[in-house]
PDB file of N, CA and C in Angstrom:
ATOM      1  N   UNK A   1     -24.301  -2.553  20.985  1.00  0.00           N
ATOM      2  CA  UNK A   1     -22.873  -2.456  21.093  1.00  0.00           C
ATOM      3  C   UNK A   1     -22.248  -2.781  19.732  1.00  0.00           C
ATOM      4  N   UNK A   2     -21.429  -1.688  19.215  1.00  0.00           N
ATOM      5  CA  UNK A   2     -20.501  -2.144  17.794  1.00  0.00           C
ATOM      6  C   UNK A   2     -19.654  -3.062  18.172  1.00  0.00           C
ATOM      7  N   UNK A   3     -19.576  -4.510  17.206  1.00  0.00           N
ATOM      8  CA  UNK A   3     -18.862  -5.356  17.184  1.00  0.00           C
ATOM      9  C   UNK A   3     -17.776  -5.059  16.039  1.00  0.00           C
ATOM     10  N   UNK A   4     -16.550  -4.725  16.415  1.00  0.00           N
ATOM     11  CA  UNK A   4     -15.225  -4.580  15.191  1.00  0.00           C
ATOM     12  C   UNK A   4     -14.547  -5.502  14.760  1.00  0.00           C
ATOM     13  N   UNK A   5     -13.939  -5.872  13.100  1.00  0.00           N
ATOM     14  CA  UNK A   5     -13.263  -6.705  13.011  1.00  0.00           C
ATOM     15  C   UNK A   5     -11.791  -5.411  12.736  1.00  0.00           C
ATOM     16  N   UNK A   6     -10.794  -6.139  12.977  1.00  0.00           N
ATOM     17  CA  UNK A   6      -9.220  -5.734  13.390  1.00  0.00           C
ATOM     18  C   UNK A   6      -8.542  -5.966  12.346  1.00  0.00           C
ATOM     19  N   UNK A   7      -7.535  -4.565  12.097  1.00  0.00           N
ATOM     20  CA  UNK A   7      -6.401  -5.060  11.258  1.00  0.00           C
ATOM     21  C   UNK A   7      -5.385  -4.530  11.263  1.00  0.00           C
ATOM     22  N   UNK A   8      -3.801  -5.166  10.902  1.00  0.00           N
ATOM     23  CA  UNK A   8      -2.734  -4.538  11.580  1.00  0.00           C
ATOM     24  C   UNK A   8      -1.580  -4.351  10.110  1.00  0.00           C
ATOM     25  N   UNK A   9      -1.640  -3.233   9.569  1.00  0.00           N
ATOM     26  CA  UNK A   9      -0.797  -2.709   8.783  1.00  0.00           C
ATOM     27  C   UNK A   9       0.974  -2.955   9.543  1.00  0.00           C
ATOM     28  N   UNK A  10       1.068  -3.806   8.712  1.00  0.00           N
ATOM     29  CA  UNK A  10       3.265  -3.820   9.110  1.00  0.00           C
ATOM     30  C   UNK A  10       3.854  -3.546   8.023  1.00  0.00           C
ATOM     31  N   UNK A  11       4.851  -2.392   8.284  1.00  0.00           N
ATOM     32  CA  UNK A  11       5.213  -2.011   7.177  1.00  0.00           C
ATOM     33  C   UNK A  11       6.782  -1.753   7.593  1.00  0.00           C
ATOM     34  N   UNK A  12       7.942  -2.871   7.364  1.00  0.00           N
ATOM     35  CA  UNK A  12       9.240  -3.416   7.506  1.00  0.00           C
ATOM     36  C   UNK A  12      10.187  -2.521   6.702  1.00  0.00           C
ATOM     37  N   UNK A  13      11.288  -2.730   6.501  1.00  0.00           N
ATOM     38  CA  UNK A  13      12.715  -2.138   5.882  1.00  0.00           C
ATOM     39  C   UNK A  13      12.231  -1.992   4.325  1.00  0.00           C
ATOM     40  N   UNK A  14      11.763  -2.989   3.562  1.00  0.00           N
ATOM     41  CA  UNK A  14      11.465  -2.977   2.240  1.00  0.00           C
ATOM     42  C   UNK A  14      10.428  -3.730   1.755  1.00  0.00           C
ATOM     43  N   UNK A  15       9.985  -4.300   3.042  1.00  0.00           N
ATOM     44  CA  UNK A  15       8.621  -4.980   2.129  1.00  0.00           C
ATOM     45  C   UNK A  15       7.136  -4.796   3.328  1.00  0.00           C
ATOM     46  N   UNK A  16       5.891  -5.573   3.369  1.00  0.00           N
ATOM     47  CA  UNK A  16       5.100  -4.764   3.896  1.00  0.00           C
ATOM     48  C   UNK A  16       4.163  -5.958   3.828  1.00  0.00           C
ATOM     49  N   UNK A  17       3.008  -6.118   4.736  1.00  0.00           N
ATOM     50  CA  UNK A  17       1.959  -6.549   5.020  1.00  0.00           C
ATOM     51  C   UNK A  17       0.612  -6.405   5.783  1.00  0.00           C
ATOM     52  N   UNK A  18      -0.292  -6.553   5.023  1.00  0.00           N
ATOM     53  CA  UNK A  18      -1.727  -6.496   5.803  1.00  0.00           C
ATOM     54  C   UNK A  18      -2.152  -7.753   6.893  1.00  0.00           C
ATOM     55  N   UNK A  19      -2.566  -7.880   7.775  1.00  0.00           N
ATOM     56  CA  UNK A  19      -3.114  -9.058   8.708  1.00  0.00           C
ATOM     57  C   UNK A  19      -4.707  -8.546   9.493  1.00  0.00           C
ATOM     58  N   UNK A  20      -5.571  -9.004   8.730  1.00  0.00           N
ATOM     59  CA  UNK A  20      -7.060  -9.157   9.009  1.00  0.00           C
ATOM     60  C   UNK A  20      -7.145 -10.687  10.284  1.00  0.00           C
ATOM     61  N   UNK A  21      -7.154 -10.058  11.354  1.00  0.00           N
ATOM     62  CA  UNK A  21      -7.191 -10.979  12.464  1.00  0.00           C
ATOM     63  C   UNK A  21      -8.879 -11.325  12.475  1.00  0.00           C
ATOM     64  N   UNK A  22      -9.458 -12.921  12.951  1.00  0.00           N
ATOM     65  CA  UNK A  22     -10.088 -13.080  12.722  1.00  0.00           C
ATOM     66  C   UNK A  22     -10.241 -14.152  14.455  1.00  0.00           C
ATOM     67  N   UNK A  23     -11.770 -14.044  14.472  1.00  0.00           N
ATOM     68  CA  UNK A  23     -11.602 -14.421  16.017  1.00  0.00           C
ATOM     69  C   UNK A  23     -11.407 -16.071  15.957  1.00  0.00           C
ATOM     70  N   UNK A  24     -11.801 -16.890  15.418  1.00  0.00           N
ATOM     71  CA  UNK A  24     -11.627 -18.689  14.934  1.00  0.00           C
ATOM     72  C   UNK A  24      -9.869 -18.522  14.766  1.00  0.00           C
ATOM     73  N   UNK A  25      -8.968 -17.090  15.120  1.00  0.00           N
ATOM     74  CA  UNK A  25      -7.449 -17.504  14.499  1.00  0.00           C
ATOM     75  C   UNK A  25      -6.926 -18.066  13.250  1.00  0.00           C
ATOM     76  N   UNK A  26      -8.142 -17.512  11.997  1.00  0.00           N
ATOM     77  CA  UNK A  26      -7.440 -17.882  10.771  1.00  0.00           C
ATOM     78  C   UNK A  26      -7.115 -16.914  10.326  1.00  0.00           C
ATOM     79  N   UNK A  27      -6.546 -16.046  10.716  1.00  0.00           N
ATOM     80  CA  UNK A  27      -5.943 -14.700  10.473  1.00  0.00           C
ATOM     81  C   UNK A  27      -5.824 -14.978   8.806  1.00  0.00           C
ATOM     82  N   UNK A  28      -6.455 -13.866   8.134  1.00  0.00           N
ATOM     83  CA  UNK A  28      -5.985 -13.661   6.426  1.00  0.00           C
ATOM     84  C   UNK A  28      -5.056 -12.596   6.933  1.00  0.00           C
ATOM     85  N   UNK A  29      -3.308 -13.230   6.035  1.00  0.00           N
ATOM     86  CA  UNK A  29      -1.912 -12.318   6.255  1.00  0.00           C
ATOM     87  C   UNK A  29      -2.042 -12.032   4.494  1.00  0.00           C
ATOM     88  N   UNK A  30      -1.656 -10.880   4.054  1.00  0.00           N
ATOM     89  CA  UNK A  30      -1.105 -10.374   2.449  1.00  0.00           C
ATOM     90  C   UNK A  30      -0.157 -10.244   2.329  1.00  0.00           C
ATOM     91  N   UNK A  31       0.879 -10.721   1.889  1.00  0.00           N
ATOM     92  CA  UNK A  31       2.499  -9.573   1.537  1.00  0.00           C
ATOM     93  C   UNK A  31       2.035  -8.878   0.531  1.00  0.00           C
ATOM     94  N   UNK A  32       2.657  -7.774   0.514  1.00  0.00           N
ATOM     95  CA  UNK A  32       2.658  -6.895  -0.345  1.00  0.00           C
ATOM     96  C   UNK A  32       4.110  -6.196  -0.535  1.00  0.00           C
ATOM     97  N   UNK A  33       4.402  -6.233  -2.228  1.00  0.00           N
ATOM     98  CA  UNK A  33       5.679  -6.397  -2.738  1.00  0.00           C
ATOM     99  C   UNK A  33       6.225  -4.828  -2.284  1.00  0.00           C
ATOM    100  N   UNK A  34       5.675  -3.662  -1.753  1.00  0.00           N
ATOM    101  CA  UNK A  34       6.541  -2.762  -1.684  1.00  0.00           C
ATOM    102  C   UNK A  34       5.419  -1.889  -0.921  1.00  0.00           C
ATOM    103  N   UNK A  35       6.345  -0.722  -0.638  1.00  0.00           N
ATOM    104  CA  UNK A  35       5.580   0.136   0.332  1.00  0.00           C
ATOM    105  C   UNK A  35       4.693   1.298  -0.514  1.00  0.00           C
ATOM    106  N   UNK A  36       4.648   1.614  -1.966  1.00  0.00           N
ATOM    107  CA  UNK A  36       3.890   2.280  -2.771  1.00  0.00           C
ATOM    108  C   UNK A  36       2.728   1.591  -2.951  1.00  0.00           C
ATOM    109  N   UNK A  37       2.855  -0.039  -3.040  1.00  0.00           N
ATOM    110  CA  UNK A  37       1.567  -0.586  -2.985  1.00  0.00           C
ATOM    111  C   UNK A  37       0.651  -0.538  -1.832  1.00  0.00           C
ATOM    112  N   UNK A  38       1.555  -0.598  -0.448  1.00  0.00           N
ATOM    113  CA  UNK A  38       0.684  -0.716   0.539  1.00  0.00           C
ATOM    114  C   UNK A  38       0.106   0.295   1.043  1.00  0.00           C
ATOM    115  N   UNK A  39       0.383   1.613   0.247  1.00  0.00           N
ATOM    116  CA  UNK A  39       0.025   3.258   0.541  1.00  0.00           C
ATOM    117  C   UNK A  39      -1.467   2.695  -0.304  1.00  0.00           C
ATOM    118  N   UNK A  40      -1.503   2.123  -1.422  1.00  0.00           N
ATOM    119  CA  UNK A  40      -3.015   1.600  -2.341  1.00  0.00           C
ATOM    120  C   UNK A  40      -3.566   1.146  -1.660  1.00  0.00           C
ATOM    121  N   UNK A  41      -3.189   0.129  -0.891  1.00  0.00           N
ATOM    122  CA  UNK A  41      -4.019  -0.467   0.091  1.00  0.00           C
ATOM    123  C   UNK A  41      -4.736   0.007   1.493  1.00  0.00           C
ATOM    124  N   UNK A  42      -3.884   0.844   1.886  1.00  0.00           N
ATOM    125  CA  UNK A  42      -4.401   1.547   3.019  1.00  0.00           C
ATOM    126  C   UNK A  42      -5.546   2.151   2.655  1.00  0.00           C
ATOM    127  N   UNK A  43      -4.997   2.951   1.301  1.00  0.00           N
ATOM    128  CA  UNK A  43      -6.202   3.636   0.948  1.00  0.00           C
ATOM    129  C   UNK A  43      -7.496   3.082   0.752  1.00  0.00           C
ATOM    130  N   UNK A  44      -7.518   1.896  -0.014  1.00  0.00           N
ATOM    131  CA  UNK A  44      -8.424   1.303  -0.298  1.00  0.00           C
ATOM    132  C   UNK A  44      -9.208   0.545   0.764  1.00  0.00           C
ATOM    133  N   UNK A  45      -8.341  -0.091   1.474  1.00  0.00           N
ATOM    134  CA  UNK A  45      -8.744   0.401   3.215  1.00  0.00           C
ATOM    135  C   UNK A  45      -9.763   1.150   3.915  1.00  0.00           C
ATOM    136  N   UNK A  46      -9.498   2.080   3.876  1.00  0.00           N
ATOM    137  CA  UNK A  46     -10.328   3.773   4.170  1.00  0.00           C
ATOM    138  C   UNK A  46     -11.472   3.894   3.284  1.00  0.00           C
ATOM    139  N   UNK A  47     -11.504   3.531   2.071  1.00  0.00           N
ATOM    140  CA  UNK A  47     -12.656   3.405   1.117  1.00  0.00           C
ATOM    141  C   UNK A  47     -13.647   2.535   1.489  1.00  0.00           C
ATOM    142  N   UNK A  48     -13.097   1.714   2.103  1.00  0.00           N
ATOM    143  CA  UNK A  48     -14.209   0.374   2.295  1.00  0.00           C
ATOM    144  C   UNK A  48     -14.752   0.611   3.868  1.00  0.00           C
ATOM    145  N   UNK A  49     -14.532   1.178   4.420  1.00  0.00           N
ATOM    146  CA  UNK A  49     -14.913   2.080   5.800  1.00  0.00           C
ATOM    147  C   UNK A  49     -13.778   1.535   7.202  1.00  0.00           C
ATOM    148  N   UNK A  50     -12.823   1.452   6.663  1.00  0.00           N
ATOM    149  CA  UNK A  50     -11.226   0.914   7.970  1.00  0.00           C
ATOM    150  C   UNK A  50     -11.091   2.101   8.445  1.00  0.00           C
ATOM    151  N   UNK A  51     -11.116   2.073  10.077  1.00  0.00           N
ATOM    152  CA  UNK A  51     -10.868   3.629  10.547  1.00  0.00           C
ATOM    153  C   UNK A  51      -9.436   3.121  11.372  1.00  0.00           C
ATOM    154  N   UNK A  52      -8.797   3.903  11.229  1.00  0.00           N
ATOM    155  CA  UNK A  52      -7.070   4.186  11.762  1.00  0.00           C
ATOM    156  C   UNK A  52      -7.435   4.337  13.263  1.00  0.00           C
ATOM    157  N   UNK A  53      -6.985   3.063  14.047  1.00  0.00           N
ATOM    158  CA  UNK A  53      -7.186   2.713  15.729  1.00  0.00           C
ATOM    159  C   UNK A  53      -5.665   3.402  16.392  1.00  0.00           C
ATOM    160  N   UNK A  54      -5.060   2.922  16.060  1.00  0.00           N
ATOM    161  CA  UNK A  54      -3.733   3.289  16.788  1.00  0.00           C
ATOM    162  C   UNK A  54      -2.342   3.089  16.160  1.00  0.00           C
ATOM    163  N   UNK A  55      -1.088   3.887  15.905  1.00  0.00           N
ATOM    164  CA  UNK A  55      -0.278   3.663  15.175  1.00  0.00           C
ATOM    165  C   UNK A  55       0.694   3.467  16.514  1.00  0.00           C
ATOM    166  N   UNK A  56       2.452   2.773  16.002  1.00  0.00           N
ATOM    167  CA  UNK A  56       3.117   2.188  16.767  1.00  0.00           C
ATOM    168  C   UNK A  56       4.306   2.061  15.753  1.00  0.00           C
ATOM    169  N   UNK A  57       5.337   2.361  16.356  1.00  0.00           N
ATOM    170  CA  UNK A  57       7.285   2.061  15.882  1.00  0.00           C
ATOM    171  C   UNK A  57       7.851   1.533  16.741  1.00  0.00           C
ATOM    172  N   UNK A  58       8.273   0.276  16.328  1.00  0.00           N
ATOM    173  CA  UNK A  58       9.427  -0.539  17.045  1.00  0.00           C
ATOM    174  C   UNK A  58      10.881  -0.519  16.097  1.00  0.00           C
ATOM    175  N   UNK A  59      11.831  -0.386  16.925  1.00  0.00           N
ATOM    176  CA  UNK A  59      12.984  -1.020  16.364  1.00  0.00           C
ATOM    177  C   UNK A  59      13.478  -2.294  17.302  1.00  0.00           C
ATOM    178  N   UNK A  60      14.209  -3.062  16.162  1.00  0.00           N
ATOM    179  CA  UNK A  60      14.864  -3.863  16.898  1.00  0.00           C
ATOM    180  C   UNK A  60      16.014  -4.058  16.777  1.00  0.00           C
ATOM    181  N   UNK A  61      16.878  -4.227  17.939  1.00  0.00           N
ATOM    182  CA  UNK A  61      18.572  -4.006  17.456  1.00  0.00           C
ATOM    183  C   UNK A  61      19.104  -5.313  18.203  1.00  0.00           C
ATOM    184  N   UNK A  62      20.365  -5.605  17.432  1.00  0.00           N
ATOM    185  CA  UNK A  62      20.934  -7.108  17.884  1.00  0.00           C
ATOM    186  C   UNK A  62      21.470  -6.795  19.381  1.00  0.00           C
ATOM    187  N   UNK A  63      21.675  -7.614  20.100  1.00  0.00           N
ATOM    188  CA  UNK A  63      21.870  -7.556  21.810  1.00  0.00           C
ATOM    189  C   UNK A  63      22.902  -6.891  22.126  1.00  0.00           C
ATOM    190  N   UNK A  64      23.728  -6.703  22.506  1.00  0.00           N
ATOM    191  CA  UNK A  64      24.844  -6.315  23.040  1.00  0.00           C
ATOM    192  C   UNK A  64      25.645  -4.729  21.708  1.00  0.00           C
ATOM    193  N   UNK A  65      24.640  -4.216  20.952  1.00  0.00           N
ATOM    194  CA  UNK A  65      25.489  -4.174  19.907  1.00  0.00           C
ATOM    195  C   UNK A  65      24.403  -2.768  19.638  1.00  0.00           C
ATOM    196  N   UNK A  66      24.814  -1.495  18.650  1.00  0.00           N
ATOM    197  CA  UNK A  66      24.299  -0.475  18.367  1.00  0.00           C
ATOM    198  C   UNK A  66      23.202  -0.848  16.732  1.00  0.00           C
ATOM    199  N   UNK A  67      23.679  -1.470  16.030  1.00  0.00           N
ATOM    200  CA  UNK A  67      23.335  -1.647  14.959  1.00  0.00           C
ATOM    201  C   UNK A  67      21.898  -1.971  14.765  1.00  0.00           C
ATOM    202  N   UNK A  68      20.750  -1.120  14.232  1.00  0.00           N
ATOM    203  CA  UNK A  68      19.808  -1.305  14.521  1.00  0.00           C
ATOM    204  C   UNK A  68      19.486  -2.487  12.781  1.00  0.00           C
ATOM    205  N   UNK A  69      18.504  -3.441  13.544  1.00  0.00           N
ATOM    206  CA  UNK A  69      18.504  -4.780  12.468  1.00  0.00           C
ATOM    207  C   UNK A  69      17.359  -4.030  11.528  1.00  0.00           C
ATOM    208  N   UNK A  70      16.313  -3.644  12.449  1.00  0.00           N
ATOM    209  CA  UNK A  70      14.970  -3.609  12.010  1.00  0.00           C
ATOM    210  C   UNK A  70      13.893  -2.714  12.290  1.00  0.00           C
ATOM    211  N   UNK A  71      13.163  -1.744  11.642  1.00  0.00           N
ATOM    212  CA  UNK A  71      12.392  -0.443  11.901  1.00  0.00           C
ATOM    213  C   UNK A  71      11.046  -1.245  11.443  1.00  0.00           C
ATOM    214  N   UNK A  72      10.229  -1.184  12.514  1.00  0.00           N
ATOM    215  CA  UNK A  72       8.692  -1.869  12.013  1.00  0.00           C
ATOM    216  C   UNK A  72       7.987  -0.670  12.432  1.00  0.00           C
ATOM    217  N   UNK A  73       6.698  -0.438  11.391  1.00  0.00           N
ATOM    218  CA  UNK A  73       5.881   0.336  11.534  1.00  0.00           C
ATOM    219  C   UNK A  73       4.604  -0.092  11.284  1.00  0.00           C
ATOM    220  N   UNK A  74       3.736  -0.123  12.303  1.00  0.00           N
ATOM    221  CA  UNK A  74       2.333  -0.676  12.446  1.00  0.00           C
ATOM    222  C   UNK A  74       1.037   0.823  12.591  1.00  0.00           C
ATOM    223  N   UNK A  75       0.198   0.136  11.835  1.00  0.00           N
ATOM    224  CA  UNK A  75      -1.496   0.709  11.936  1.00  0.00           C
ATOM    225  C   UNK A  75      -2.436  -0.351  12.393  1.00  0.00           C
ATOM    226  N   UNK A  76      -2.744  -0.019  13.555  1.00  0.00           N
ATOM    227  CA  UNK A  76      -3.930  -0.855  13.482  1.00  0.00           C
ATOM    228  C   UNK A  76      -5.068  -0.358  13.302  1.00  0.00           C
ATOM    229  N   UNK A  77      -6.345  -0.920  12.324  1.00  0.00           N
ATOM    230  CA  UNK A  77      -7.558  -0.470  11.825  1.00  0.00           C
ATOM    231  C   UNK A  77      -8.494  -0.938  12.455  1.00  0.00           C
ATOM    232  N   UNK A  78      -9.524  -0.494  12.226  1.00  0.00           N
ATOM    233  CA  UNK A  78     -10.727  -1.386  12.518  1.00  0.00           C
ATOM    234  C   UNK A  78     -11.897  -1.202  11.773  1.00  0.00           C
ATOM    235  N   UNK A  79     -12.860  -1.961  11.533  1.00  0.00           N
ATOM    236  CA  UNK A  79     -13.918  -1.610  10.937  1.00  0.00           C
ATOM    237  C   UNK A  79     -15.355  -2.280  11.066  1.00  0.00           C
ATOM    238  N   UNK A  80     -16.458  -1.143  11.342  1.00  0.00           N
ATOM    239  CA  UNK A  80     -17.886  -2.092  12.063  1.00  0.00           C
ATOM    240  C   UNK A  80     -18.319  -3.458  11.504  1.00  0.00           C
ATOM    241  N   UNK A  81     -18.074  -4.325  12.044  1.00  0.00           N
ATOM    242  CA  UNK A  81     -19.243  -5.668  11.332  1.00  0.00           C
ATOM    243  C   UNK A  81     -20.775  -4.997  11.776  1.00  0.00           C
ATOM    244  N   UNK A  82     -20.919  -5.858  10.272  1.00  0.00           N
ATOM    245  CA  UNK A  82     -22.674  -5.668  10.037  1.00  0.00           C
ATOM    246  C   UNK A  82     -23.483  -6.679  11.028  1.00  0.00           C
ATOM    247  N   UNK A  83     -24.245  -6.361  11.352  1.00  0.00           N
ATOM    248  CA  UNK A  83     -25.527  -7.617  11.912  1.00  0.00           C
ATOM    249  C   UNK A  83     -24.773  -7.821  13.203  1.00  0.00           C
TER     250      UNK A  83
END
């Protein structure tokens, strides 16, 4: 049976982060200063053998009100552990 480790590309209004979930919950989080960098990273991602699990868009808008606060855009990856 392939055992996978997980990872969840968030990519916000203007800035962006990687989160390598880890099963002990010491999750390694990255910011990353902009969304041209995190296009490098994905890639580099994919180089190292991360296969694209499932993508996902949330917005979030303040309560009672039209104004949307926040557009999040997620990848989640995965990739085989060895042994």
């Amino acid at each position: 049976m392939t055992r996978w480790l997980y990872a969840v590309v968030e990519l916000f209004d203007v800035k962006a982060q990687v989160t390598v979930l880890m099963s002990d919950g010491e999750h390694a989080v990255t910011a990353v200063k902009d969304h041209d960098t995190m296009y490098q990273v994905i890639a580099q991602m994919g180089a190292e053998g991360w296969e694209l699990a499932l993508t996902e868009q949330s917005t979030d808008t303040k309560l009672l009100t039209e104004k949307t606060r926040t557009v999040v855009r997620r990848l989640w990856l995965k990739k085989p552990l060895q042994g």
